[in-house]
C-alpha atoms as a PDB file:
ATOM      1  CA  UNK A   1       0.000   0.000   0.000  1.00  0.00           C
ATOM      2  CA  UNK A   2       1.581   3.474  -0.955  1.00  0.00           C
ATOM      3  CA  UNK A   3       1.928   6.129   1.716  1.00  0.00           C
ATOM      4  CA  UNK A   4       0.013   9.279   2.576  1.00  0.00           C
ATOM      5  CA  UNK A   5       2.731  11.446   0.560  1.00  0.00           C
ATOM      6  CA  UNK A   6       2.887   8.502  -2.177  1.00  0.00           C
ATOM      7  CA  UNK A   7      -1.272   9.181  -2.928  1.00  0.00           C
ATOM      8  CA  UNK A   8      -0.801  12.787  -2.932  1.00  0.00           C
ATOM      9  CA  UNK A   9       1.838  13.398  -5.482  1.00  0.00           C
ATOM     10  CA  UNK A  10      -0.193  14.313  -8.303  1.00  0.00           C
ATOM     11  CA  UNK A  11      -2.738  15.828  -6.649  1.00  0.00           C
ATOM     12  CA  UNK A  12      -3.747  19.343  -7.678  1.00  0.00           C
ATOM     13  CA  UNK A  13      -6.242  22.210  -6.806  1.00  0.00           C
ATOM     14  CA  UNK A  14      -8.967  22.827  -9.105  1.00  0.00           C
ATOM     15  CA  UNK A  15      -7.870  25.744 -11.260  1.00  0.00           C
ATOM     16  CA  UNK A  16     -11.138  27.247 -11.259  1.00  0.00           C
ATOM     17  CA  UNK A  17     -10.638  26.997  -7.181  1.00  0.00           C
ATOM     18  CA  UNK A  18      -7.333  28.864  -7.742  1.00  0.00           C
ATOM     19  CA  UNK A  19      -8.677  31.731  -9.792  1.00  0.00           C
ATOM     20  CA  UNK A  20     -11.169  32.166  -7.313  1.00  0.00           C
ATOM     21  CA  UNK A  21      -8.546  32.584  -4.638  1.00  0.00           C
ATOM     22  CA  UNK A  22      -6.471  34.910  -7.176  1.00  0.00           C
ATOM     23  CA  UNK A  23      -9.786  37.044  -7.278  1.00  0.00           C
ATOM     24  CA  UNK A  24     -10.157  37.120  -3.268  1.00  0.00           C
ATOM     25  CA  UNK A  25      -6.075  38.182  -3.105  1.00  0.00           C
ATOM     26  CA  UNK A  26      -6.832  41.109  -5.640  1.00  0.00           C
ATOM     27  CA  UNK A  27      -9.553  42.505  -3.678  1.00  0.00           C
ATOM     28  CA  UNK A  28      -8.048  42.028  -0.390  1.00  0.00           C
ATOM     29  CA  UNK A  29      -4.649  43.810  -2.334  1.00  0.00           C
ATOM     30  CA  UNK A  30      -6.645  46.513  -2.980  1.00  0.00           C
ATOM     31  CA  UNK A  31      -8.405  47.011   0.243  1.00  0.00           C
ATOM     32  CA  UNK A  32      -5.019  46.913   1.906  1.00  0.00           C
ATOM     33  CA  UNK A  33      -2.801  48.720  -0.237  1.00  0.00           C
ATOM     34  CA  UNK A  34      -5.221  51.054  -2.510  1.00  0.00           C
ATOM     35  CA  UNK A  35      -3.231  49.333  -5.500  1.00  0.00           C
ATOM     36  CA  UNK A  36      -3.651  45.701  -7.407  1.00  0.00           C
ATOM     37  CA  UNK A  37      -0.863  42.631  -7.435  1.00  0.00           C
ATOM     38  CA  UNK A  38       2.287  42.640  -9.475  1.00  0.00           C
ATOM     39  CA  UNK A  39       5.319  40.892 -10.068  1.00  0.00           C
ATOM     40  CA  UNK A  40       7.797  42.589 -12.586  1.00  0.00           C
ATOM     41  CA  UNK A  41       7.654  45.389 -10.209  1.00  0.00           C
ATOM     42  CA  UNK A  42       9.535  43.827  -7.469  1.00  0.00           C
ATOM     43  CA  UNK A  43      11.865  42.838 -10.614  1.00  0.00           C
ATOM     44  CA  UNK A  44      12.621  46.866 -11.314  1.00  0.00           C
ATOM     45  CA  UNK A  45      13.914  47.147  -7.912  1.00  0.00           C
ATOM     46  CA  UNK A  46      15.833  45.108  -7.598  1.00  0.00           C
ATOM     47  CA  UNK A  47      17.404  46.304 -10.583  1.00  0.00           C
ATOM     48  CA  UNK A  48      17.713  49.263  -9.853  1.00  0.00           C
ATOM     49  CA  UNK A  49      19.219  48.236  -6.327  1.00  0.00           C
ATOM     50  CA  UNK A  50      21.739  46.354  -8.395  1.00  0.00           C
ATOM     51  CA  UNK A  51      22.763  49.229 -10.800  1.00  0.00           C
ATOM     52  CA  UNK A  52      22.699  51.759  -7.745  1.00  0.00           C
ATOM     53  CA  UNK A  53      25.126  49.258  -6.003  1.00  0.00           C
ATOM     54  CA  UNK A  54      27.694  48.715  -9.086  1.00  0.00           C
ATOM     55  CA  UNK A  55      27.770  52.136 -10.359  1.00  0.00           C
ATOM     56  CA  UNK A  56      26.076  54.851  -8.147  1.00  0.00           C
ATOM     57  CA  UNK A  57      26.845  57.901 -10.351  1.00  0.00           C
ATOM     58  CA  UNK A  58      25.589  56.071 -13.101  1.00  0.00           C
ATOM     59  CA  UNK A  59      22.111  55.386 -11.355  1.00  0.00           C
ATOM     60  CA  UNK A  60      21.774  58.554  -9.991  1.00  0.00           C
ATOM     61  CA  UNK A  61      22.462  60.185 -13.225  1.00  0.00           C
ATOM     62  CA  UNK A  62      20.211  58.276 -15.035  1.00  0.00           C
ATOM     63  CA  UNK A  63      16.665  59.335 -15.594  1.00  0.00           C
ATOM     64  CA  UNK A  64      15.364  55.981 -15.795  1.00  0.00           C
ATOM     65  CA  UNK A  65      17.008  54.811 -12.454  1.00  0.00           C
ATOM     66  CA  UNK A  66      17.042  58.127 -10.537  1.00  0.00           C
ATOM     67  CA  UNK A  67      12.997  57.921  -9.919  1.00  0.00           C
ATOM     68  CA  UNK A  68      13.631  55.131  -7.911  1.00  0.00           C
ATOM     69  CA  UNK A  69      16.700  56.280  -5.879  1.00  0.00           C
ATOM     70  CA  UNK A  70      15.849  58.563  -2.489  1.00  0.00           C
ATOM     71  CA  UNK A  71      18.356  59.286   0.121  1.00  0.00           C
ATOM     72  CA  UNK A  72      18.251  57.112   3.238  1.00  0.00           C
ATOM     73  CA  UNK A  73      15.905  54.173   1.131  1.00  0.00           C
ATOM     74  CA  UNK A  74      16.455  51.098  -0.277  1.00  0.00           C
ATOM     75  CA  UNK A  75      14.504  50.519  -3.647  1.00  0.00           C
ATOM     76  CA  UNK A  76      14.086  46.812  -2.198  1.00  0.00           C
ATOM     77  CA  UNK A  77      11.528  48.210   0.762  1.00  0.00           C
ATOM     78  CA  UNK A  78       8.631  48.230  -1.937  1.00  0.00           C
ATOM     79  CA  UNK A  79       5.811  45.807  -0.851  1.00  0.00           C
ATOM     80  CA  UNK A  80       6.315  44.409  -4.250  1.00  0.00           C
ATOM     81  CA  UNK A  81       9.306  42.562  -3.191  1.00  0.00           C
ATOM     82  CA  UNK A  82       7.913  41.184  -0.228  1.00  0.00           C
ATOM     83  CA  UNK A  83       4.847  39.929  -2.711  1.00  0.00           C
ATOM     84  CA  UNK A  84       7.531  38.192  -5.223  1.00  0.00           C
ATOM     85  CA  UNK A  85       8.983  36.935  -1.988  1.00  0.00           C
ATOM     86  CA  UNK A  86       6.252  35.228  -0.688  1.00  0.00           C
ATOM     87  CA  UNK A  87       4.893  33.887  -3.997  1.00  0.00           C
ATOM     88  CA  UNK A  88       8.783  31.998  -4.216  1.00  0.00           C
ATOM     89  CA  UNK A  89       8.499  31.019  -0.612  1.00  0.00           C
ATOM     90  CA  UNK A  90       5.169  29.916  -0.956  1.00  0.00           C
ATOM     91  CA  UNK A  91       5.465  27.975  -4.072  1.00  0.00           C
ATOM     92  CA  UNK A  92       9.244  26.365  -2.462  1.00  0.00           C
ATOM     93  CA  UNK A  93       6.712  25.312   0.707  1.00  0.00           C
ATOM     94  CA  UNK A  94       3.775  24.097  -1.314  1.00  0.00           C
ATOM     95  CA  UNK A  95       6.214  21.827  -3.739  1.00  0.00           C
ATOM     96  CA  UNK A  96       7.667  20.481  -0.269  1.00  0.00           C
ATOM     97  CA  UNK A  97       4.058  19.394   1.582  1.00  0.00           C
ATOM     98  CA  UNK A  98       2.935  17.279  -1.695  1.00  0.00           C
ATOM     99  CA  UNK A  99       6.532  15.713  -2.241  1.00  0.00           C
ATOM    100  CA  UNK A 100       6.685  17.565  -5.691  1.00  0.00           C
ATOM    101  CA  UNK A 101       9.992  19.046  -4.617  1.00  0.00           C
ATOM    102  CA  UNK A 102      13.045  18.084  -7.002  1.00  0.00           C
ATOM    103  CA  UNK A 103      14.708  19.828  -9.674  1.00  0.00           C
ATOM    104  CA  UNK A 104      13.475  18.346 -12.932  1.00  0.00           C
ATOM    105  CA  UNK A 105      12.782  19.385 -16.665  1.00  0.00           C
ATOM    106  CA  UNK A 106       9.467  18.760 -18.037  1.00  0.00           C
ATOM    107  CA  UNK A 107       9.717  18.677 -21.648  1.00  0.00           C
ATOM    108  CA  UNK A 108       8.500  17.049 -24.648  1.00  0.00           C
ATOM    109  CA  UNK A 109       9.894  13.694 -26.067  1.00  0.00           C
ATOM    110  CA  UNK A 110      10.899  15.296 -28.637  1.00  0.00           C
ATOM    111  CA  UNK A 111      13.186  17.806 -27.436  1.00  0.00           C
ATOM    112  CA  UNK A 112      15.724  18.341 -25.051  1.00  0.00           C
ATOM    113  CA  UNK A 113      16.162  19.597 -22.069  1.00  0.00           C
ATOM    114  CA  UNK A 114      18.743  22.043 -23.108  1.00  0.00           C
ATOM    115  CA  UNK A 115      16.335  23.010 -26.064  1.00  0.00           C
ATOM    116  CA  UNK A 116      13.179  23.593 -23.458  1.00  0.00           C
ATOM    117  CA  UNK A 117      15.650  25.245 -20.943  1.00  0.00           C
ATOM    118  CA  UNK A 118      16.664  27.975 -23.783  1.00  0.00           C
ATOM    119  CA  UNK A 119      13.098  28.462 -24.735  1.00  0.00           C
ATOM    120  CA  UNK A 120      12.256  29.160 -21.284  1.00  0.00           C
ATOM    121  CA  UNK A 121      14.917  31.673 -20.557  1.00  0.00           C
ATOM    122  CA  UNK A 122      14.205  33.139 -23.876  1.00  0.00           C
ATOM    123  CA  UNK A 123      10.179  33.595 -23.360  1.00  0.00           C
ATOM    124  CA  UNK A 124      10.614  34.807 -19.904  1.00  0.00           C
ATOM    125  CA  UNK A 125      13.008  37.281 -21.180  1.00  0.00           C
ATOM    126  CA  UNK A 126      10.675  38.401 -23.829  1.00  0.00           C
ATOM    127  CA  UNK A 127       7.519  38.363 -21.231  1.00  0.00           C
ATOM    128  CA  UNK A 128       9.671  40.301 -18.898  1.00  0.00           C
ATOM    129  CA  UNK A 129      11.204  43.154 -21.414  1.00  0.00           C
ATOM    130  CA  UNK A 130       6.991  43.089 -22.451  1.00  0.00           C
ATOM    131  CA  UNK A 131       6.123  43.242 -19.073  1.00  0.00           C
ATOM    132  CA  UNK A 132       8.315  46.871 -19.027  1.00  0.00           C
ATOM    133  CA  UNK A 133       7.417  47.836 -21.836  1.00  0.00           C
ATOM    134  CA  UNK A 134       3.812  47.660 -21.164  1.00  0.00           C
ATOM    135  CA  UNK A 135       4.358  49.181 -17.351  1.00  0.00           C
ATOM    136  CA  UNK A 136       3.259  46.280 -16.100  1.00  0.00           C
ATOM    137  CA  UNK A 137       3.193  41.696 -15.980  1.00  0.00           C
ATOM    138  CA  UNK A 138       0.088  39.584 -15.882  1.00  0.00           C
ATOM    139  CA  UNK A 139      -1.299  40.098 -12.501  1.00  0.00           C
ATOM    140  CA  UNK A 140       0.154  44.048 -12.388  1.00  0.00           C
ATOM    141  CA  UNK A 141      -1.733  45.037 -15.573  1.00  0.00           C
ATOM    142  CA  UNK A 142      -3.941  42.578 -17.405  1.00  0.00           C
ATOM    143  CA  UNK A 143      -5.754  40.761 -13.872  1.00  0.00           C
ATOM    144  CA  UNK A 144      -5.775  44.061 -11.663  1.00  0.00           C
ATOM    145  CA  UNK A 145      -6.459  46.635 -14.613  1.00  0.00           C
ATOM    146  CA  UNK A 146      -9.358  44.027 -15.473  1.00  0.00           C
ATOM    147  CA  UNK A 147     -10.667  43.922 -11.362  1.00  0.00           C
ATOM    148  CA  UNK A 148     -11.151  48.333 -12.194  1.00  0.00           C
ATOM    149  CA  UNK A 149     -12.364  47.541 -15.218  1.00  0.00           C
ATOM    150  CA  UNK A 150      -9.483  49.115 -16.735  1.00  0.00           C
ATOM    151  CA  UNK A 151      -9.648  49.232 -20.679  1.00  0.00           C
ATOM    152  CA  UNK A 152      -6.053  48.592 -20.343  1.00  0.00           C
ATOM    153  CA  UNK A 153      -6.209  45.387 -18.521  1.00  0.00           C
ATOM    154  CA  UNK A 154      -8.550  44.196 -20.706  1.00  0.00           C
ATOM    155  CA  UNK A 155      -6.465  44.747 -23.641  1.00  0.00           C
ATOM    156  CA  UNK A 156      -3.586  43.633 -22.016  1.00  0.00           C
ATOM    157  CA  UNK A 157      -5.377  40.433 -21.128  1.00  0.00           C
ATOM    158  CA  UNK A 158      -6.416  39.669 -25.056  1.00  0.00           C
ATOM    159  CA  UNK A 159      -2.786  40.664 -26.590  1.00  0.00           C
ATOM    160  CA  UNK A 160      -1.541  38.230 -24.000  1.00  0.00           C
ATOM    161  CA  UNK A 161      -3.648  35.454 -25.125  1.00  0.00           C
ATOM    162  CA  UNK A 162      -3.581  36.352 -28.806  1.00  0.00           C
ATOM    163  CA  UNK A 163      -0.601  36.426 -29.172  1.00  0.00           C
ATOM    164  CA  UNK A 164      -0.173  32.809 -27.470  1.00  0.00           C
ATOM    165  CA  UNK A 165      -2.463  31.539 -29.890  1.00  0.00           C
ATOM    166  CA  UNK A 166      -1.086  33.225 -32.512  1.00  0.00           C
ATOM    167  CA  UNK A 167       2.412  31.419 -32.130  1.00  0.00           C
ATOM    168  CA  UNK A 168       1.657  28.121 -30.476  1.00  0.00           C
ATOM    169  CA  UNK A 169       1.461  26.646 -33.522  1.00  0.00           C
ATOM    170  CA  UNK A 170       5.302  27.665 -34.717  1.00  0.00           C
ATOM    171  CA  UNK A 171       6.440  26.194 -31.502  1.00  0.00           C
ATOM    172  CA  UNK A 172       3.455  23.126 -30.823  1.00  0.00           C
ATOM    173  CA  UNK A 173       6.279  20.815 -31.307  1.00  0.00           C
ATOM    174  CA  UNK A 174       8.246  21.611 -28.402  1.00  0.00           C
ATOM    175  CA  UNK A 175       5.327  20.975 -25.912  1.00  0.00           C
ATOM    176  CA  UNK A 176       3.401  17.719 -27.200  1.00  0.00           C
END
């Protein structure tokens, strides 16, 4: 007979469960902080925390950067960081309670993992220069700008899906 931990392995939470919960964290965001989630800002500072660090006149001379640089604060106290934080922590502790905790490479048969770790690093590097572009990542713009009924979010939401569908099928051979 398999154990407790052996049963549970593959055991997920309804996704339709999870988005409900995602909905219930962008309210309670909003009642607590007057603003929606995000991710890619917690990203920015630490960025900029990195440039200020390595070249200070740079950083301070730079319009970009300087916004984010005040005397006697760290661009790393922004809630946003403690959100990125916990949503790392959280994920590390929920792999570790259903056993699912191991470094491993999910990829097609027909690939490699070398292949599907360069396709990862490249679309996250594309989501993430998107993400800045757009002033703003998933949750930040498309799921909070669509909980105001922001046009933006809503557009957001549809390029981010459109353009998935658009290219899945140049790369549907990497995933099945």
């Amino acid at each position: 007979m398999k154990d407790k931990k052996q049963q549970n392995r593959h055991v997920y939470w309804n996704p339709y469960f999870g988005g409900f919960l995602l909905g219930l964290l962008i309210l309670f965001t909003f009642y607590m902080t007057g603003r929606g989630l995000g991710a890619s800002g917690a990203l920015k500072s630490s960025v900029v925390t990195m440039v200020n660090t390595v070249a200070p006149t740079h950083a301070q001379n730079n319009t970009y950067y300087s916004k984010f640089i005040k005397e006697g604060e760290s661009p790393m106290n922004n809630w946003l960081v403690f959100e990125a934080i916990g949503v790392l922590l959280g994920a590390f502790l929920s792999g570790a309670f259903t056993g699912r905790l191991k470094l491993k490479v999910q990829h097609s048969p027909k690939i490699t993992s070398k292949r599907r770790l360069i396709f990862a690093l490249a679309g996250g590097l594309l989501f993430g220069l998107g993400a800045q572009i757009a002033r703003g990542c998933t949750s930040g713009a498309a799921l909070s700008g669509m909980a105001v009924l922001s046009t933006g979010g809503f557009i957001t939401m549809m390029a981010i899906f459109g353009t998935g569908y658009a290219v899945a099928y140049f790369f549907r051979k990497n995933w099945i």
